[in-house]
N, C-alpha and C. Protein backbone atom coordinates (compact mmCIF):
# COMPACT_ATOMS: atom_id res chain seq x y z
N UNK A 1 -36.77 126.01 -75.42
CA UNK A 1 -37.79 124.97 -75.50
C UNK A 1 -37.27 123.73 -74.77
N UNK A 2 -38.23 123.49 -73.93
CA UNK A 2 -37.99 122.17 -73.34
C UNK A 2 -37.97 121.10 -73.76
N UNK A 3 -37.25 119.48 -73.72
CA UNK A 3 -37.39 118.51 -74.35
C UNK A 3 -38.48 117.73 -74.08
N UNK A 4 -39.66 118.37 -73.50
CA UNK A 4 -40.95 117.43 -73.93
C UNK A 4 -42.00 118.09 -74.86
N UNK A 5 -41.38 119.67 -74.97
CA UNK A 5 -41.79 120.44 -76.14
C UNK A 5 -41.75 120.15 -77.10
N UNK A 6 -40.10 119.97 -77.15
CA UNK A 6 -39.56 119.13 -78.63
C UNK A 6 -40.14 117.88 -78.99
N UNK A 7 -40.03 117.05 -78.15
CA UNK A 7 -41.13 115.50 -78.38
C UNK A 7 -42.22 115.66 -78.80
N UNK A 8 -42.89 116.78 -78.01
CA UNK A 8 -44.28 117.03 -79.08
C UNK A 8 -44.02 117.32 -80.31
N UNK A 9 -43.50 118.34 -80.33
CA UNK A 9 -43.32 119.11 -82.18
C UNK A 9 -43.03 117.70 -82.78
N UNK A 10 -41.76 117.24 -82.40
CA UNK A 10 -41.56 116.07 -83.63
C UNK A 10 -42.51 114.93 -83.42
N UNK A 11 -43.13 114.38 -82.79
CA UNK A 11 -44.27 113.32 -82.86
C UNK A 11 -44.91 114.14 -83.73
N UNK A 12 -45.31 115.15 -83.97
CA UNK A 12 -46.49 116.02 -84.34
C UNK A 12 -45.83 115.72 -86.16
N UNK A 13 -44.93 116.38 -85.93
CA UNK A 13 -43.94 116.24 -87.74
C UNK A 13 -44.23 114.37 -88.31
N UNK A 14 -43.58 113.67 -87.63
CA UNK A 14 -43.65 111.99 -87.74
C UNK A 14 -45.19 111.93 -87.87
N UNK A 15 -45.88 112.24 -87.28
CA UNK A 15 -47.36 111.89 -87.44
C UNK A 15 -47.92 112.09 -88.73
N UNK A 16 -47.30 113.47 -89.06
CA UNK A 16 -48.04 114.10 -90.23
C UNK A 16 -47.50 113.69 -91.69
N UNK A 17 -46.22 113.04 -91.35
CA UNK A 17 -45.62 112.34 -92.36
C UNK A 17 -46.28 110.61 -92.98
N UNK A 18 -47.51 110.45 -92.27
CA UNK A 18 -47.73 109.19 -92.47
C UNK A 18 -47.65 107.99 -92.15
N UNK A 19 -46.41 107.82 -90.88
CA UNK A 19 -45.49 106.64 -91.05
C UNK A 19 -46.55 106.30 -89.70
N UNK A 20 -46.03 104.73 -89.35
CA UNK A 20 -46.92 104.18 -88.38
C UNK A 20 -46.31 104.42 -86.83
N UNK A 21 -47.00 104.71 -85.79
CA UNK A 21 -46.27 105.25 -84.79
C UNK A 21 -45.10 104.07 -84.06
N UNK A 22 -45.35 103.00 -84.31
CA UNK A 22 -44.07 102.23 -84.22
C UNK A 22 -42.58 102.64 -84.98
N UNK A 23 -42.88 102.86 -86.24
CA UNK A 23 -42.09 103.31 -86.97
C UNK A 23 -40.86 104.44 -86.67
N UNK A 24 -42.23 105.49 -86.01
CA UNK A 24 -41.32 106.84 -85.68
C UNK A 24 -40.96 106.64 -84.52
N UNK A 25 -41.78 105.90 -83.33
CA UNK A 25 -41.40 106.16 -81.89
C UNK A 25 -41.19 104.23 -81.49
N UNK A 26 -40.40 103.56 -81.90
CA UNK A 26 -40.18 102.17 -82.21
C UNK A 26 -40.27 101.75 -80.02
N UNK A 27 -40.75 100.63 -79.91
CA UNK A 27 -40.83 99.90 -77.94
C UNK A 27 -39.43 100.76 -77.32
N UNK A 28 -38.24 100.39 -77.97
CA UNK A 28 -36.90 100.84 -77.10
C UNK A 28 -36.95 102.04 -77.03
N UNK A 29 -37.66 103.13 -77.88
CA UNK A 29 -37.60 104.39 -77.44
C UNK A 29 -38.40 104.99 -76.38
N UNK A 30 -40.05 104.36 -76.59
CA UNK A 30 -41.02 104.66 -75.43
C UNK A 30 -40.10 104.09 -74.31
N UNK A 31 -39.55 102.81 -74.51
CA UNK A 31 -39.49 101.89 -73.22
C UNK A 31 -38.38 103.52 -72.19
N UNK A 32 -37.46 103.67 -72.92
CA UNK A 32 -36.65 104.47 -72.26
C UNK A 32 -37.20 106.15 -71.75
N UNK A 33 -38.29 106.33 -73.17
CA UNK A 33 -38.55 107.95 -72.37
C UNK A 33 -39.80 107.57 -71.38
N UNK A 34 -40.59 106.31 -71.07
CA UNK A 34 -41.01 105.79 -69.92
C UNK A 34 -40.26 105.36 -68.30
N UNK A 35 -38.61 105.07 -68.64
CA UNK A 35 -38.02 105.50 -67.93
C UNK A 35 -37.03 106.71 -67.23
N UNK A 36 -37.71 107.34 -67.97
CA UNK A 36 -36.85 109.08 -67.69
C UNK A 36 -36.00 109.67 -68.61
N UNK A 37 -35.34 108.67 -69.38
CA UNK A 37 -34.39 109.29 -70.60
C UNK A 37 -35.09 109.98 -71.34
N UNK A 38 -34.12 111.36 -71.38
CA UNK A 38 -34.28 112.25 -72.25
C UNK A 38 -33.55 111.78 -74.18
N UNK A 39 -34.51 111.33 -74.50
CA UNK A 39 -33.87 111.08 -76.30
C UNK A 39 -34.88 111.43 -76.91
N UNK A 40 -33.94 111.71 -78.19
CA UNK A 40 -34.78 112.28 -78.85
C UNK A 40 -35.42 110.67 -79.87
N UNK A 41 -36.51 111.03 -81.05
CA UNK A 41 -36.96 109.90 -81.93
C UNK A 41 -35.89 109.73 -82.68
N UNK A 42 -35.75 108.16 -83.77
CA UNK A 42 -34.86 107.75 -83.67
C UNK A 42 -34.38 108.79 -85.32
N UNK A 43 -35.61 109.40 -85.74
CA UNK A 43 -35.12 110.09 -86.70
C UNK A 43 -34.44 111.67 -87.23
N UNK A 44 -34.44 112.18 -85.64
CA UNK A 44 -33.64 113.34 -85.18
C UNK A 44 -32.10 112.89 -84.49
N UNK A 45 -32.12 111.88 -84.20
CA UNK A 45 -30.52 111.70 -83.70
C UNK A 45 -30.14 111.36 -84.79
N UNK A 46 -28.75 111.03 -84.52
CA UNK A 46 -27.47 111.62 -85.21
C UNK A 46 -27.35 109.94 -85.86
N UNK A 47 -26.55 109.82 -87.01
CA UNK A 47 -26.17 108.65 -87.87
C UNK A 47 -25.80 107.77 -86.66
N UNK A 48 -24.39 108.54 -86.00
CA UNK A 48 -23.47 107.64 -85.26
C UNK A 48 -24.63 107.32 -83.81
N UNK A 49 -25.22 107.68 -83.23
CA UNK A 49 -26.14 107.48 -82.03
C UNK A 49 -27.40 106.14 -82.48
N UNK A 50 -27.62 106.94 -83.12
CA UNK A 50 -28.89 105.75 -84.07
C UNK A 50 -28.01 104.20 -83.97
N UNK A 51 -26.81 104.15 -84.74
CA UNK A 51 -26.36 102.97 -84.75
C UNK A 51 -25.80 102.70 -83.37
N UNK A 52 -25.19 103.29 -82.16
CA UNK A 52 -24.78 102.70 -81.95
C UNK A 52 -25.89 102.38 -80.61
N UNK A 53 -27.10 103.20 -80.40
CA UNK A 53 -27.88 102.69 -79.59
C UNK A 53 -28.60 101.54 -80.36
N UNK A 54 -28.96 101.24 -81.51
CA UNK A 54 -29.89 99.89 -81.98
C UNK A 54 -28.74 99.02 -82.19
N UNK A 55 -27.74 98.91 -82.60
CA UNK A 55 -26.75 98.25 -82.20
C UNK A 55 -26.08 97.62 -81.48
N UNK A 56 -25.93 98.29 -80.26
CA UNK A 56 -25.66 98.01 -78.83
C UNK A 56 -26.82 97.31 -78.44
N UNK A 57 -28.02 97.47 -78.31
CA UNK A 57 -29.18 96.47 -77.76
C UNK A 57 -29.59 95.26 -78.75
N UNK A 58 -29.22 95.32 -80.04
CA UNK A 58 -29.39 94.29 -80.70
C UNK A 58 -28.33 93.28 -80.35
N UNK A 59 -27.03 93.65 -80.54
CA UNK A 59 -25.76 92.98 -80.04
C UNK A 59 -26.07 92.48 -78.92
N UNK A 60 -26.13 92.92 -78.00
CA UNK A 60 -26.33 92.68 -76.20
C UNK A 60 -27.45 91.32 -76.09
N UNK A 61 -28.35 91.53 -76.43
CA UNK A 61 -29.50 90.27 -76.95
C UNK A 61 -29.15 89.47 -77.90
N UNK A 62 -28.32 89.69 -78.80
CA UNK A 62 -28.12 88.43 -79.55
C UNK A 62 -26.88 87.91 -78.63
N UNK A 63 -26.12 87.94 -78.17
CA UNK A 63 -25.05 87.58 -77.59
C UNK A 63 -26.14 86.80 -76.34
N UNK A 64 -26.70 87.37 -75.53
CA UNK A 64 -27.59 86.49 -74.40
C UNK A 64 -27.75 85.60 -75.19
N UNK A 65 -28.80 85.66 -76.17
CA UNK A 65 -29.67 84.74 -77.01
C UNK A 65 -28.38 83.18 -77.91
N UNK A 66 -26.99 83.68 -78.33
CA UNK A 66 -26.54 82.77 -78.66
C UNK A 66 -25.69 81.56 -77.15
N UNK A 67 -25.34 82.87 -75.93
CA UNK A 67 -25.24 82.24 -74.69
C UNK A 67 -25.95 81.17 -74.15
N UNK A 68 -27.48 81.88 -74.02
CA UNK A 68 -28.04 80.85 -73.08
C UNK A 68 -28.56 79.55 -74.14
N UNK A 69 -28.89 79.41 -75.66
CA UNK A 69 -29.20 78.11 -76.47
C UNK A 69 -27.96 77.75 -76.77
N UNK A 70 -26.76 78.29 -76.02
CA UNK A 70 -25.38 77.18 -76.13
C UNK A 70 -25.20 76.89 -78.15
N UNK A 71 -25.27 77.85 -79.03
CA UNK A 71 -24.97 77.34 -80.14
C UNK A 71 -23.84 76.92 -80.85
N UNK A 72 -22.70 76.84 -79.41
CA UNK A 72 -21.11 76.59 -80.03
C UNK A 72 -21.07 75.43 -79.01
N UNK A 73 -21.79 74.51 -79.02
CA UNK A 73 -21.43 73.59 -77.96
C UNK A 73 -20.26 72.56 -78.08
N UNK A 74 -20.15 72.45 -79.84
CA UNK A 74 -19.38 71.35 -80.26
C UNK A 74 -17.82 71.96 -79.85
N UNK A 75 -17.40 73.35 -79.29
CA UNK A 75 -16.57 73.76 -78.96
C UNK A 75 -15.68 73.88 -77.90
N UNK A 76 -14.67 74.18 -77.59
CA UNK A 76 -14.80 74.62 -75.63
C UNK A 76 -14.88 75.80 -75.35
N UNK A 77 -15.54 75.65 -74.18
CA UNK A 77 -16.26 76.76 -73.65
C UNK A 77 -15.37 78.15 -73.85
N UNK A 78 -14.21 78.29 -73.72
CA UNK A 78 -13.60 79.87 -73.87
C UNK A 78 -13.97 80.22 -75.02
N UNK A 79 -13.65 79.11 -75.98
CA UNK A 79 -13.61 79.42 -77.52
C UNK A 79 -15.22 79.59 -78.07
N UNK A 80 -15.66 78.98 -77.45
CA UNK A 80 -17.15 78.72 -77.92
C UNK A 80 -17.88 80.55 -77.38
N UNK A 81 -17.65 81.01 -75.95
CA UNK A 81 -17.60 82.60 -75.57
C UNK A 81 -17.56 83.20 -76.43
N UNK A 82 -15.77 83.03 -77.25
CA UNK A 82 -15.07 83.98 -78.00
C UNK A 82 -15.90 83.93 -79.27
N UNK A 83 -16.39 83.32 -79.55
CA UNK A 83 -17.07 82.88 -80.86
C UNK A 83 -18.42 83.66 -80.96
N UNK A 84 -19.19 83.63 -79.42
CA UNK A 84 -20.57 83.86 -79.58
C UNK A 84 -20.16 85.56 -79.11
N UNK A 85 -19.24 85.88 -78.55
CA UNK A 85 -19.24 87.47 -78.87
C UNK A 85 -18.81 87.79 -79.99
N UNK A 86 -18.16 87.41 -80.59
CA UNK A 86 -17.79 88.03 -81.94
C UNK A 86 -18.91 88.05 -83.19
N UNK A 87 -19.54 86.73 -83.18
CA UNK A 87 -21.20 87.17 -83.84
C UNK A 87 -21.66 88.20 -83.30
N UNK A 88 -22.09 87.98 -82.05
CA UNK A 88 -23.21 89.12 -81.29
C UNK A 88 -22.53 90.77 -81.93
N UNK A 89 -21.10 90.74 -81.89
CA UNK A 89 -20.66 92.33 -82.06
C UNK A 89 -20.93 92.71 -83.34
N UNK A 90 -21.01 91.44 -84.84
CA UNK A 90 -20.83 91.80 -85.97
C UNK A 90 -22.19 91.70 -86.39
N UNK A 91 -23.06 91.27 -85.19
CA UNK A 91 -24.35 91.31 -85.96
C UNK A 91 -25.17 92.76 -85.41
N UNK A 92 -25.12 93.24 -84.30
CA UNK A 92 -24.71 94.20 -83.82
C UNK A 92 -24.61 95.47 -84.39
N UNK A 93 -23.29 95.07 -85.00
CA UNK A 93 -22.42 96.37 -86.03
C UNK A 93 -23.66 96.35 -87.20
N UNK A 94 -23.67 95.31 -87.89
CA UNK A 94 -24.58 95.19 -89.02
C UNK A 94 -25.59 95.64 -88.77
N UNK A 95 -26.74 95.52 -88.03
CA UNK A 95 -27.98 95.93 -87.90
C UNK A 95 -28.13 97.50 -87.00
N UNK A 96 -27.31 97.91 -86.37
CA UNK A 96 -26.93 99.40 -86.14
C UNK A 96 -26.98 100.04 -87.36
N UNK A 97 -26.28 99.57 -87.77
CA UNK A 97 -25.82 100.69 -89.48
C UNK A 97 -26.70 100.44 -90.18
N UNK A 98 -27.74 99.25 -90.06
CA UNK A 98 -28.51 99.29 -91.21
C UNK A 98 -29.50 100.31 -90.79
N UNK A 99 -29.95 100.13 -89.38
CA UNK A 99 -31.30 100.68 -89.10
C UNK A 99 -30.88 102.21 -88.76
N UNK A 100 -29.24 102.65 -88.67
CA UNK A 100 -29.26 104.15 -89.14
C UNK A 100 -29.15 104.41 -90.64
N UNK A 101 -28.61 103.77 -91.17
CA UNK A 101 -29.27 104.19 -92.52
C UNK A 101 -30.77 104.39 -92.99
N UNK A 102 -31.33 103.34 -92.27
CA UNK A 102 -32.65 103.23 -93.00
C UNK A 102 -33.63 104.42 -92.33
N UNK A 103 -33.06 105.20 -90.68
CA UNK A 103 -34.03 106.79 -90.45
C UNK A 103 -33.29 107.74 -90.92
N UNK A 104 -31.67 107.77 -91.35
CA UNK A 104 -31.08 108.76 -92.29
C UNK A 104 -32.21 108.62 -93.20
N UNK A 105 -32.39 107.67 -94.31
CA UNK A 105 -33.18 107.92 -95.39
C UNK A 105 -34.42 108.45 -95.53
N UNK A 106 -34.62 108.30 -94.20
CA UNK A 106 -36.47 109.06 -93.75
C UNK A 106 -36.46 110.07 -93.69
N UNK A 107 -35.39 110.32 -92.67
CA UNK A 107 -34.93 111.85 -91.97
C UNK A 107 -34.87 113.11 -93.84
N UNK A 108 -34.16 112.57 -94.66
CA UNK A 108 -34.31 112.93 -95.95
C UNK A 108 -35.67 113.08 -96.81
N UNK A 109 -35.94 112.08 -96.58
CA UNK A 109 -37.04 111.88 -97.42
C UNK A 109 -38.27 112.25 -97.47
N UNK A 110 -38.45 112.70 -95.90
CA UNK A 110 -39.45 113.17 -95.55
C UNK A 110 -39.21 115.03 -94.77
N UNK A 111 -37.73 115.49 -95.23
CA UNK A 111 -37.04 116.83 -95.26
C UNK A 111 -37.50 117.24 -93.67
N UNK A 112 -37.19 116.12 -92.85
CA UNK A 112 -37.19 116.96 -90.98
C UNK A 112 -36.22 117.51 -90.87
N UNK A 113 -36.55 118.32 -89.69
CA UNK A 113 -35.54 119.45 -89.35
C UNK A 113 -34.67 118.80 -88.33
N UNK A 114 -33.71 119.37 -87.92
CA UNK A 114 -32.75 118.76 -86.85
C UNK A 114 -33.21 119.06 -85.63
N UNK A 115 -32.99 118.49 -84.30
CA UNK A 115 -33.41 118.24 -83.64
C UNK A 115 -33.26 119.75 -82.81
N UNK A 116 -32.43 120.21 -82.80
CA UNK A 116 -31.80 121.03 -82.21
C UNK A 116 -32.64 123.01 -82.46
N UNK A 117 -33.30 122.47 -83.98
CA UNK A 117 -33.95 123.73 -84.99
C UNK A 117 -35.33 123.31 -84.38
N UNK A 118 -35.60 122.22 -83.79
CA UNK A 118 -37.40 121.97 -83.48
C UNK A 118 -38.14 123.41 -82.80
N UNK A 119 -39.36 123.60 -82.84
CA UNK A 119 -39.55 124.98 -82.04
C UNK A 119 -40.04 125.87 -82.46
């Protein structure tokens, strides 16, 4: 089975589960299988992938976002850097893990199959 086979079946599963199609297929995922990436929804990948792709783009944007409004100004600039990456990574870390926990708990709760069994 091909992976736009699989995308169907599981949109088809997520659909039938109720949830709102943001929910199951959230902008960063269309945005990417609109650019050619092959991924799967965010509730068939894996604990560690989940976090570290919503993680990594949350981090990456909050780090711009504390960069360009300068929120360490009272600092100097290396330190004030060192400062606004180390938020960006821990906020990052934090909201990765939360938001794989929170499609682990779906992925359960609503008893989907693994990505790999789709078909």
């Amino acid at each position: 089975m091909n992976f736009e086979q699989r995308k169907t079946r599981a949109m088809e599963l997520l659909q039938a589960t109720g949830m709102m199609r943001s929910h199951y297929a959230p902008p960063l995922i269309r945005l990417l299988w609109k650019a050619g990436v092959q991924i799967a929804p965010p509730h068939f990948q894996s604990f560690l992938s989940t976090a570290l792709l919503t993680g990594g783009w949350f981090g990456l944007f909050m780090g711009v976002f504390l960069g360009v409004f300068g929120w360490f100004q009272g600092a100097a600039p290396l330190q004030a850097a060192l400062i606004a990456m180390a938020a960006a990574c821990v906020a990052g870390l934090l909201f990765g893990l939360a938001l794989a926990s929170f499609y682990a708990h779906d992925r359960r709760k609503h008893q989907l199959p693994d990505w790999s069994t789709l078909g």
